[in-house]
PDB file of N, CA and C in Angstrom:
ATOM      1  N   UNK A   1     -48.896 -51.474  90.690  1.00  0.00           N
ATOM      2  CA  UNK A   1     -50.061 -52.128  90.140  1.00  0.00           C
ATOM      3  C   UNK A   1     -50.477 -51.429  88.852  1.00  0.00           C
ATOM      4  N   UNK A   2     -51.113 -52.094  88.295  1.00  0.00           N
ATOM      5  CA  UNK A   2     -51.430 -51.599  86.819  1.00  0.00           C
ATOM      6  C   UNK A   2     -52.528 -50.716  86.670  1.00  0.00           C
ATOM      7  N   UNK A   3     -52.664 -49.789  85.790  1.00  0.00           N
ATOM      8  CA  UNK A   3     -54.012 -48.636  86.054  1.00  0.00           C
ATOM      9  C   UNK A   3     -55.262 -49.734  85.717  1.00  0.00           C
ATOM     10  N   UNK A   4     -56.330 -50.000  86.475  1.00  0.00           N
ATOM     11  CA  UNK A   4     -57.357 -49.970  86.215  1.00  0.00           C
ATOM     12  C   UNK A   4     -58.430 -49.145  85.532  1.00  0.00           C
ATOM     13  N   UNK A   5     -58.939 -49.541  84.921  1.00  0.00           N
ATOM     14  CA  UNK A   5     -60.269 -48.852  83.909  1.00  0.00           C
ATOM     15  C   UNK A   5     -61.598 -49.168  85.015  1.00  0.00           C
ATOM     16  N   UNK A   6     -62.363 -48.345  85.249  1.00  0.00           N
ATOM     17  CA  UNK A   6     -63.991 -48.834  84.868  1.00  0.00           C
ATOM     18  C   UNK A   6     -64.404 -49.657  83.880  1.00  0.00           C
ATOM     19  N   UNK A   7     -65.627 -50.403  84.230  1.00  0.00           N
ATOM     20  CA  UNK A   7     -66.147 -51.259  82.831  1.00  0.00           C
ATOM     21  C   UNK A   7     -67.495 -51.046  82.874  1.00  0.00           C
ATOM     22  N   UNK A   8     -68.155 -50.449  81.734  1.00  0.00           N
ATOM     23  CA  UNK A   8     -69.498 -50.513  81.736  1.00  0.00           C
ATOM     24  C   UNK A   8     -70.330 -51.696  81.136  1.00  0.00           C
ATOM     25  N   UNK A   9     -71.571 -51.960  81.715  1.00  0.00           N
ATOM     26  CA  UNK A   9     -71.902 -52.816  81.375  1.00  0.00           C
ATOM     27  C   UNK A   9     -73.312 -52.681  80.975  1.00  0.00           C
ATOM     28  N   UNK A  10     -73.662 -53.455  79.472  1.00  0.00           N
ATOM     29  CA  UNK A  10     -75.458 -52.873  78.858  1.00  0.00           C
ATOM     30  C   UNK A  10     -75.733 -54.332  78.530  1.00  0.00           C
ATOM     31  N   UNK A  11     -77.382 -54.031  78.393  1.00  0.00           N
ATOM     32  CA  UNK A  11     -77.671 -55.402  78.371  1.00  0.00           C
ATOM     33  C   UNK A  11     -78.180 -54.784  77.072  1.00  0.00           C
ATOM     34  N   UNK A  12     -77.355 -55.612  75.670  1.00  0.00           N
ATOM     35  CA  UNK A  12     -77.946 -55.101  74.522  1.00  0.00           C
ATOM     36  C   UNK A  12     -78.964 -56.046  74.029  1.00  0.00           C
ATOM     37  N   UNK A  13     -79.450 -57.553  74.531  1.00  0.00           N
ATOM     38  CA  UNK A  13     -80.436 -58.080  74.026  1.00  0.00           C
ATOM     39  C   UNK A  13     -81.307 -59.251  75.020  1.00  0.00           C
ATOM     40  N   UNK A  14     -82.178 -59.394  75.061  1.00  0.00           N
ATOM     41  CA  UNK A  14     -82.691 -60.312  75.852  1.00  0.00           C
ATOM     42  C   UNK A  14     -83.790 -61.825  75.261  1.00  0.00           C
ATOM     43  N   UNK A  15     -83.104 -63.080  75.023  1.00  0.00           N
ATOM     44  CA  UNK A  15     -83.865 -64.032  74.270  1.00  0.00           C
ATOM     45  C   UNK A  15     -84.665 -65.178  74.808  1.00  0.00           C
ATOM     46  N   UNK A  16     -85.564 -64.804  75.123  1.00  0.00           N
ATOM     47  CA  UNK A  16     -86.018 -65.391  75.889  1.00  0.00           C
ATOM     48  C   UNK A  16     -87.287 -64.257  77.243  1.00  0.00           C
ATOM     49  N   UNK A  17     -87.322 -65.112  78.132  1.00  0.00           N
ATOM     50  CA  UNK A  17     -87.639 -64.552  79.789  1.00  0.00           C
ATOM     51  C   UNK A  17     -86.388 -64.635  80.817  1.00  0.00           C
ATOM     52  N   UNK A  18     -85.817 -63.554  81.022  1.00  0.00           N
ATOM     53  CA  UNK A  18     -84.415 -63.503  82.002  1.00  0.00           C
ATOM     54  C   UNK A  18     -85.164 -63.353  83.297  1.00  0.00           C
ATOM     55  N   UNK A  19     -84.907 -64.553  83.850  1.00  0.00           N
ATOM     56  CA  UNK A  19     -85.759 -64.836  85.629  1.00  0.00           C
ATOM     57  C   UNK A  19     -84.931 -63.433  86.572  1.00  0.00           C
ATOM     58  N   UNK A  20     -83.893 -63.297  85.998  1.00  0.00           N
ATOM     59  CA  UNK A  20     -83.619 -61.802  86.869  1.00  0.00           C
ATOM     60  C   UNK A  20     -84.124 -60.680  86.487  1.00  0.00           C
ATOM     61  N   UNK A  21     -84.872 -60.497  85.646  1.00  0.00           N
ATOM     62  CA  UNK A  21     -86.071 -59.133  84.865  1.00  0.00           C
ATOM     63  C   UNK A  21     -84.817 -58.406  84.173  1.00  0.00           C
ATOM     64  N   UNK A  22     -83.838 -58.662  83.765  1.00  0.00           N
ATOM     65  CA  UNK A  22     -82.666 -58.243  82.813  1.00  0.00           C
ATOM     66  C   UNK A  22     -83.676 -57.258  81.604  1.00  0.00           C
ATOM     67  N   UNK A  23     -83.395 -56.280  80.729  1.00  0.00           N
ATOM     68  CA  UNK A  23     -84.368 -55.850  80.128  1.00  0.00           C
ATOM     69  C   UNK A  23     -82.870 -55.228  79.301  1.00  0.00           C
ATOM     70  N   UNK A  24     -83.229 -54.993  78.053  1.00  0.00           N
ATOM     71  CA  UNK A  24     -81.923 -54.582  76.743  1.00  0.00           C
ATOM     72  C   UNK A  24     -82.406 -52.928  77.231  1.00  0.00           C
ATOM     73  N   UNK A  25     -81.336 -52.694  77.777  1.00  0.00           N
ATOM     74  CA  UNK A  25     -80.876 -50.669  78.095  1.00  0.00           C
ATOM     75  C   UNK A  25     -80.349 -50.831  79.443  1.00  0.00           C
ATOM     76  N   UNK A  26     -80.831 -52.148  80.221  1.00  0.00           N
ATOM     77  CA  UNK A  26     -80.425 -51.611  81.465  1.00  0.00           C
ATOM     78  C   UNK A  26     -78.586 -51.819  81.813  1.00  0.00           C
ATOM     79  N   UNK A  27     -78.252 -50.805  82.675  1.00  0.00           N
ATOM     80  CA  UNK A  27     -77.099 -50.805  82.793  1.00  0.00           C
ATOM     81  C   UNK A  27     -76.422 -50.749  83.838  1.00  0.00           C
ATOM     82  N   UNK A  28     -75.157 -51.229  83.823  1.00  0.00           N
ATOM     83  CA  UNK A  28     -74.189 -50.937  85.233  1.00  0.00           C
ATOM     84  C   UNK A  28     -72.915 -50.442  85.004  1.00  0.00           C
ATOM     85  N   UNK A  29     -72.062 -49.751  86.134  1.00  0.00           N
ATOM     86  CA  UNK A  29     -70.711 -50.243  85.818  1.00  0.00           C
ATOM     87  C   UNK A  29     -69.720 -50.867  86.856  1.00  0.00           C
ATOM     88  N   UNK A  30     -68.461 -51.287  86.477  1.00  0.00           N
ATOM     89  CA  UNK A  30     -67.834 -51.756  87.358  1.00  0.00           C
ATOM     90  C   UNK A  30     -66.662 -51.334  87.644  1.00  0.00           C
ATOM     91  N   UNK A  31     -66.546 -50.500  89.143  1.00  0.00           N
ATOM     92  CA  UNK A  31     -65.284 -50.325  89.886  1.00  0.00           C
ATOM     93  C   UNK A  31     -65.252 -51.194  90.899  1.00  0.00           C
ATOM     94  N   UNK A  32     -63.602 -51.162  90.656  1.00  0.00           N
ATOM     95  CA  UNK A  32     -62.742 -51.931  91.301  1.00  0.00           C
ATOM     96  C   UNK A  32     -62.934 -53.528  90.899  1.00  0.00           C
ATOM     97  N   UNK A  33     -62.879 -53.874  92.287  1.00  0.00           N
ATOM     98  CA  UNK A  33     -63.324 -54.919  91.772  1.00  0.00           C
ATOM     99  C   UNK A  33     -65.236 -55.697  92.964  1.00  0.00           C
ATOM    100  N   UNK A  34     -66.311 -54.748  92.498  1.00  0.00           N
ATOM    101  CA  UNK A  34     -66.790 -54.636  93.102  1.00  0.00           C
ATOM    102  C   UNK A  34     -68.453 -54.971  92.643  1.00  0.00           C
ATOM    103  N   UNK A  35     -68.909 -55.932  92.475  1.00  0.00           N
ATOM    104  CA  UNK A  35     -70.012 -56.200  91.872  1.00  0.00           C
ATOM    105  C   UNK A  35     -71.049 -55.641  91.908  1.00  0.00           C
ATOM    106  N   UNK A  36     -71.530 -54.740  90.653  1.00  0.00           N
ATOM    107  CA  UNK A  36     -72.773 -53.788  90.667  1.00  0.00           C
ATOM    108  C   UNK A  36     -74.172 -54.452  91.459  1.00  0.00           C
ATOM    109  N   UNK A  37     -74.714 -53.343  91.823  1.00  0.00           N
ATOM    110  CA  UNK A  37     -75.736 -53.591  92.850  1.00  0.00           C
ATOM    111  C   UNK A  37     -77.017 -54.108  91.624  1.00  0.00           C
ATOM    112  N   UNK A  38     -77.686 -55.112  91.495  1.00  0.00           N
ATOM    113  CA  UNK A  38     -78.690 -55.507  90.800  1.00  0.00           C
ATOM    114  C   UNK A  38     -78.416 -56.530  89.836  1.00  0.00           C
ATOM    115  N   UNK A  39     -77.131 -56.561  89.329  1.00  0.00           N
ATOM    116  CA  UNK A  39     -77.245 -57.537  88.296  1.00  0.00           C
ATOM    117  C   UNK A  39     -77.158 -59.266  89.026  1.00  0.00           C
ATOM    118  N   UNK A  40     -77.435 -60.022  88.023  1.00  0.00           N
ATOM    119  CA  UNK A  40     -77.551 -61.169  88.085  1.00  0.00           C
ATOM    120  C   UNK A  40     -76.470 -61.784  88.796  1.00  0.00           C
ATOM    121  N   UNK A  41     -76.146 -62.672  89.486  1.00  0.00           N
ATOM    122  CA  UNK A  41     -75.115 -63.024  89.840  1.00  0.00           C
ATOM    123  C   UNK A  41     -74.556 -64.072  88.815  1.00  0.00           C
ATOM    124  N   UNK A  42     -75.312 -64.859  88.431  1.00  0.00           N
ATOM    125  CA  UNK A  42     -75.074 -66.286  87.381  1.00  0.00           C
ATOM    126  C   UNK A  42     -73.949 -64.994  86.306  1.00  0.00           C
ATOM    127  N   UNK A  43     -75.421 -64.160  85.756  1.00  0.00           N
ATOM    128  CA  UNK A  43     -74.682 -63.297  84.793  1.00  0.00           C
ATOM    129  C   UNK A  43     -73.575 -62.544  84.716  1.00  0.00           C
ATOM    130  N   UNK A  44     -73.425 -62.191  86.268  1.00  0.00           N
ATOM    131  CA  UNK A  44     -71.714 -61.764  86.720  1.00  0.00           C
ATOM    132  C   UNK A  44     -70.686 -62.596  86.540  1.00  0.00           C
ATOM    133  N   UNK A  45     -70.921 -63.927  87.283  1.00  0.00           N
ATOM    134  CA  UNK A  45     -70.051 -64.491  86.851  1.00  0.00           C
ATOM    135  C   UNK A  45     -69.669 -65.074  85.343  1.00  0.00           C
ATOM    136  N   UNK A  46     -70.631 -64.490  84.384  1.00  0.00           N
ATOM    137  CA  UNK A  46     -69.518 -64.934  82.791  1.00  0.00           C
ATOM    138  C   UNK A  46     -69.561 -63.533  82.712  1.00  0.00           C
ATOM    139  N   UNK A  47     -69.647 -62.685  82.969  1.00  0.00           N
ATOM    140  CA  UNK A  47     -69.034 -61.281  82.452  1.00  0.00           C
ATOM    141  C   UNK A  47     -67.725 -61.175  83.203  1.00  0.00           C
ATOM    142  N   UNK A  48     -67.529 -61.512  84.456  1.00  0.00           N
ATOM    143  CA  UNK A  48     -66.539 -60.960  85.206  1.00  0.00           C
ATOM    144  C   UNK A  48     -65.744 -61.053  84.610  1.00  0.00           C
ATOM    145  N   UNK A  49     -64.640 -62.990  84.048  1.00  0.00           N
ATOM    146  CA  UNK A  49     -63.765 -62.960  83.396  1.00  0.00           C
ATOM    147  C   UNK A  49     -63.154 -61.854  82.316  1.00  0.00           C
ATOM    148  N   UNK A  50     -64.441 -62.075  81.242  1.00  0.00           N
ATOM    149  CA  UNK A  50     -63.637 -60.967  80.202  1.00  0.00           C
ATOM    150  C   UNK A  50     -63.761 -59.191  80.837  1.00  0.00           C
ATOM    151  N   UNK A  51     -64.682 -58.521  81.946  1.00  0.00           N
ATOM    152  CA  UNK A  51     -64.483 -57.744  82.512  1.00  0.00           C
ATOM    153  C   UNK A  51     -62.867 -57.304  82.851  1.00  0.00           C
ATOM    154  N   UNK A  52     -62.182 -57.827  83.775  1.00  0.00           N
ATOM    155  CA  UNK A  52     -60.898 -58.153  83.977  1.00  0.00           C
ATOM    156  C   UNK A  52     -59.919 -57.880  82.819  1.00  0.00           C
ATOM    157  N   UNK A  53     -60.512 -58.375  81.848  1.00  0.00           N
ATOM    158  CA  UNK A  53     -59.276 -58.270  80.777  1.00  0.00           C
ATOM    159  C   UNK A  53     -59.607 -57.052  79.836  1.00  0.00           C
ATOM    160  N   UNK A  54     -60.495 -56.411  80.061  1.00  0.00           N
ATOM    161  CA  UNK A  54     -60.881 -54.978  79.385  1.00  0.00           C
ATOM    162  C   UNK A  54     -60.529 -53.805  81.095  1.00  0.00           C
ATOM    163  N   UNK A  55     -60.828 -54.201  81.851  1.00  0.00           N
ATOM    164  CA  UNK A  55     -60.218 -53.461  83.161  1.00  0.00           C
ATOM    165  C   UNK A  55     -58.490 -53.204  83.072  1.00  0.00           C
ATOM    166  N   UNK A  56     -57.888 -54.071  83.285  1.00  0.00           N
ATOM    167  CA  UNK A  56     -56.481 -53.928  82.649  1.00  0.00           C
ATOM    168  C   UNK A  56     -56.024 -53.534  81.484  1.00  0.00           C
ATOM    169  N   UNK A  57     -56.681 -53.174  80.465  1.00  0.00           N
ATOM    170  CA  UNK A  57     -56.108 -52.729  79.421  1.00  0.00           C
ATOM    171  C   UNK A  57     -55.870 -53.583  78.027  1.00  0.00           C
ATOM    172  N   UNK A  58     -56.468 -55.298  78.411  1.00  0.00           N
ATOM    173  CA  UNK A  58     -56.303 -55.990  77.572  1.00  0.00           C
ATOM    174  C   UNK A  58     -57.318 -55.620  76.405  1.00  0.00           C
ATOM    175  N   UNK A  59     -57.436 -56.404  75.442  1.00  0.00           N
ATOM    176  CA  UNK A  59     -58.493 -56.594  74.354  1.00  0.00           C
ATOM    177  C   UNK A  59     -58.717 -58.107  73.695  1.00  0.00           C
ATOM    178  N   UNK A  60     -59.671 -58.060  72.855  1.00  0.00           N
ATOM    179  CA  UNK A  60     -59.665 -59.599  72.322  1.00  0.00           C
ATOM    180  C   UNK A  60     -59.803 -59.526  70.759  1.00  0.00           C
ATOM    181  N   UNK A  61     -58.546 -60.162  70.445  1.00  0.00           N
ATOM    182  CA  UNK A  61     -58.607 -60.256  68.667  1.00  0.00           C
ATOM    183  C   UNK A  61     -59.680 -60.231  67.782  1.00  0.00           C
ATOM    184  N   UNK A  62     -60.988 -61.033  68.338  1.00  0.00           N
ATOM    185  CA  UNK A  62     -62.018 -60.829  67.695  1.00  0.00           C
ATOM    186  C   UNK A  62     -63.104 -59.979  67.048  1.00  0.00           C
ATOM    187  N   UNK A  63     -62.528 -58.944  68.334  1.00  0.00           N
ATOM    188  CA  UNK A  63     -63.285 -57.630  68.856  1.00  0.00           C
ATOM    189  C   UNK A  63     -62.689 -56.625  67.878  1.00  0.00           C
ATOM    190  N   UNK A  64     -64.071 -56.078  67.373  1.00  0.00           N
ATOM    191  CA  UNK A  64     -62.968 -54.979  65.959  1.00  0.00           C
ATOM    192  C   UNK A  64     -62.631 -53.971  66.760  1.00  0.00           C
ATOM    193  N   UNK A  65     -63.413 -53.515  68.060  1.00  0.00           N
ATOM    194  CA  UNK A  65     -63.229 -52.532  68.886  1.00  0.00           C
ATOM    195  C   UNK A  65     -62.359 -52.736  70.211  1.00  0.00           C
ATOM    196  N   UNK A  66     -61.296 -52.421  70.489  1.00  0.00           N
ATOM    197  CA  UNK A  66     -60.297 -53.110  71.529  1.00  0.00           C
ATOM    198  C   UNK A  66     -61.111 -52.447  72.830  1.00  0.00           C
ATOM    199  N   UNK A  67     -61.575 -51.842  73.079  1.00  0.00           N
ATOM    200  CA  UNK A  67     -62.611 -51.347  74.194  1.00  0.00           C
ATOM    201  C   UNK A  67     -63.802 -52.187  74.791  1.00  0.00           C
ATOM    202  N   UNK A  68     -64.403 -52.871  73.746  1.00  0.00           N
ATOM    203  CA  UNK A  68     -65.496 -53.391  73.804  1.00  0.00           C
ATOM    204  C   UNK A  68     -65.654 -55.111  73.786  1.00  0.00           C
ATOM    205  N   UNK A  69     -66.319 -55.578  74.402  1.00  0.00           N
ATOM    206  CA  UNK A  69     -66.540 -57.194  74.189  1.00  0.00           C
ATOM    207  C   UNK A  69     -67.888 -56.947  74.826  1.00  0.00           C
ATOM    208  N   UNK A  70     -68.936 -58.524  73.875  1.00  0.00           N
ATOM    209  CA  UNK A  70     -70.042 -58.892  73.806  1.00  0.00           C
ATOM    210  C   UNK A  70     -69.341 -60.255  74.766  1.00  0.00           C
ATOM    211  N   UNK A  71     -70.752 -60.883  75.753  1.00  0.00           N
ATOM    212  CA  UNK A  71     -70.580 -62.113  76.219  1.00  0.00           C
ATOM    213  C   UNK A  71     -72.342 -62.692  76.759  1.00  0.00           C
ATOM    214  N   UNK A  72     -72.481 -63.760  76.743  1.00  0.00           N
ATOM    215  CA  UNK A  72     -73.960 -63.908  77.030  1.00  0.00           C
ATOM    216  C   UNK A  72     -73.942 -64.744  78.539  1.00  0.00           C
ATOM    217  N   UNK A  73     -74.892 -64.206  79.515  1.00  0.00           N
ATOM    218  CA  UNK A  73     -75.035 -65.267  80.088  1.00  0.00           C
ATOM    219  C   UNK A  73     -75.269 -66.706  80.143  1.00  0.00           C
ATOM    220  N   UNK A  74     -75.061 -67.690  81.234  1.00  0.00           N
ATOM    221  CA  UNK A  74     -75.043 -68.743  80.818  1.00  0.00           C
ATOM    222  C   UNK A  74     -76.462 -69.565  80.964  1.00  0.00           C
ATOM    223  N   UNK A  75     -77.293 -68.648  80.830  1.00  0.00           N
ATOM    224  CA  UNK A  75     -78.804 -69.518  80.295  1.00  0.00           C
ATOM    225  C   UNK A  75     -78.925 -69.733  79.349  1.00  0.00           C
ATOM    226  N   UNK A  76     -78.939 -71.014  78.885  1.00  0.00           N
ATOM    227  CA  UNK A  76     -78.757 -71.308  77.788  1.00  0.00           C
ATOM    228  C   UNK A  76     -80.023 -71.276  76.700  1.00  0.00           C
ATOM    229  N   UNK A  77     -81.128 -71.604  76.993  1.00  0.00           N
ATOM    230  CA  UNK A  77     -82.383 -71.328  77.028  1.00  0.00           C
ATOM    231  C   UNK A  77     -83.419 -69.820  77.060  1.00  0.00           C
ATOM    232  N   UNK A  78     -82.626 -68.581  77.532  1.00  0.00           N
ATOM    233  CA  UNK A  78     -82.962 -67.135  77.622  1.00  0.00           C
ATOM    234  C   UNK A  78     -81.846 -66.530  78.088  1.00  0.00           C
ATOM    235  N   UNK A  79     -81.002 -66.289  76.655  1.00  0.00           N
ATOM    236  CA  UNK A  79     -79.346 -65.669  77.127  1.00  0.00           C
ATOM    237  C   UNK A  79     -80.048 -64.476  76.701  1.00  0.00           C
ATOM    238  N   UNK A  80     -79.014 -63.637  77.602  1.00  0.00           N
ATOM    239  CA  UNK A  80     -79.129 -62.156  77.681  1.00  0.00           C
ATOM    240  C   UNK A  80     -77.712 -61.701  77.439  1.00  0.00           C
ATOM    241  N   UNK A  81     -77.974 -60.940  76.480  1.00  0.00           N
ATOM    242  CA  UNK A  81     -76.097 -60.589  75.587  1.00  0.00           C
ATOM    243  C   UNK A  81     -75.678 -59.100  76.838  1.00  0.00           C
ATOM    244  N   UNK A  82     -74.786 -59.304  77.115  1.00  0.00           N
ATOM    245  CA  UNK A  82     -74.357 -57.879  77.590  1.00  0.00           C
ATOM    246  C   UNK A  82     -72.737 -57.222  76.798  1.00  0.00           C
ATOM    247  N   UNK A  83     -72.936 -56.088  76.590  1.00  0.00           N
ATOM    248  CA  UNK A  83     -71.524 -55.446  75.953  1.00  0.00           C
ATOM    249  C   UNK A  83     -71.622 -54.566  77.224  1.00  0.00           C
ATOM    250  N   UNK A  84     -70.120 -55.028  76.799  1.00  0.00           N
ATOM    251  CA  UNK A  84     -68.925 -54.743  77.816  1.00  0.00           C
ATOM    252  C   UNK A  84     -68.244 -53.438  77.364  1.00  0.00           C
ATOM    253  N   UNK A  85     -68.099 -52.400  78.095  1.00  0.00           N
ATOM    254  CA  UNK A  85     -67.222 -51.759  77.257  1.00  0.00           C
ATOM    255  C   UNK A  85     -66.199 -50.674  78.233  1.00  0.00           C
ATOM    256  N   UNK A  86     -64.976 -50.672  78.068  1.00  0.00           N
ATOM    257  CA  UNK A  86     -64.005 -50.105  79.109  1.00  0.00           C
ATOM    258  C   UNK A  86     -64.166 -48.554  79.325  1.00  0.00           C
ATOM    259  N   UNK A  87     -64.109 -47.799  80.337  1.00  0.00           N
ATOM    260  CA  UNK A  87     -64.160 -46.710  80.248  1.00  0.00           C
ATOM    261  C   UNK A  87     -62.725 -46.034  80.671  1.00  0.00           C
ATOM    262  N   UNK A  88     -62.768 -44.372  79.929  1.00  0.00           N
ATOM    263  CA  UNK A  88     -61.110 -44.101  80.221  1.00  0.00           C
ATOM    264  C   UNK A  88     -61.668 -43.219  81.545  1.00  0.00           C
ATOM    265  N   UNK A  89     -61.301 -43.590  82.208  1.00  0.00           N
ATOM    266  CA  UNK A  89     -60.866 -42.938  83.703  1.00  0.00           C
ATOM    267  C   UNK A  89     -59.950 -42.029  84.315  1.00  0.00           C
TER     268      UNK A  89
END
C-alpha cells in the first residue's frame, strides 16, 4: 500500500453565518482515513475528495504549492474556505 500522509485542515475564511459555528483558525487533522471529531459533515464531505489526493502524495496543477489545496464548502450562500495542507509524517 502506498505511504499515507496526514492532512491538516484550517478554516482560512468564513462568508457568511456557518450553521456549524466554523470560525477562520479553527483546525483539524486527518488520519487515516478517519473523520475529525467536530467538523461539519456537509463540509467533510467536499474536503474529503481532494483530502485523498494530498494523503497519497498527489497534487493539483493549479496549486503553486503541491502540499496544499484550498476547497469551500458546499453552502453556497455562507462558504467557509478550508486549506488543506499535507503533512510529512
Amino acid at each position: 500500500m502506498a505511504e499515507m500522509h496526514d492532512v491538516s485542515i484550517k478554516v482560512v475564511s468564513v462568508n457568511g453565518s456557518c450553521a456549524a459555528g466554523h470560525r477562520a483558525g479553527d483546525e483539524w487533522i486527518i488520519k487515516e482515513d478517519k473523520t475529525p471529531a467536530g467538523i461539519c459533515g456537509g463540509a467533510f464531505c467536499s474536503i474529503f475528495p481532494e483530502s485523498r489526493v494530498l494523503a497519497f502524495g498527489g497534487s493539483f496543477p493549479w496549486s503553486p504549492d503541491p502540499d496544499v489545496s484550498q476547497v469551500a464548502c458546499s453552502d453556497a450562500k455562507n462558504p467557509v474556505v478550508f486549506e488543506l495542507r499535507r503533512l510529512q509524517n
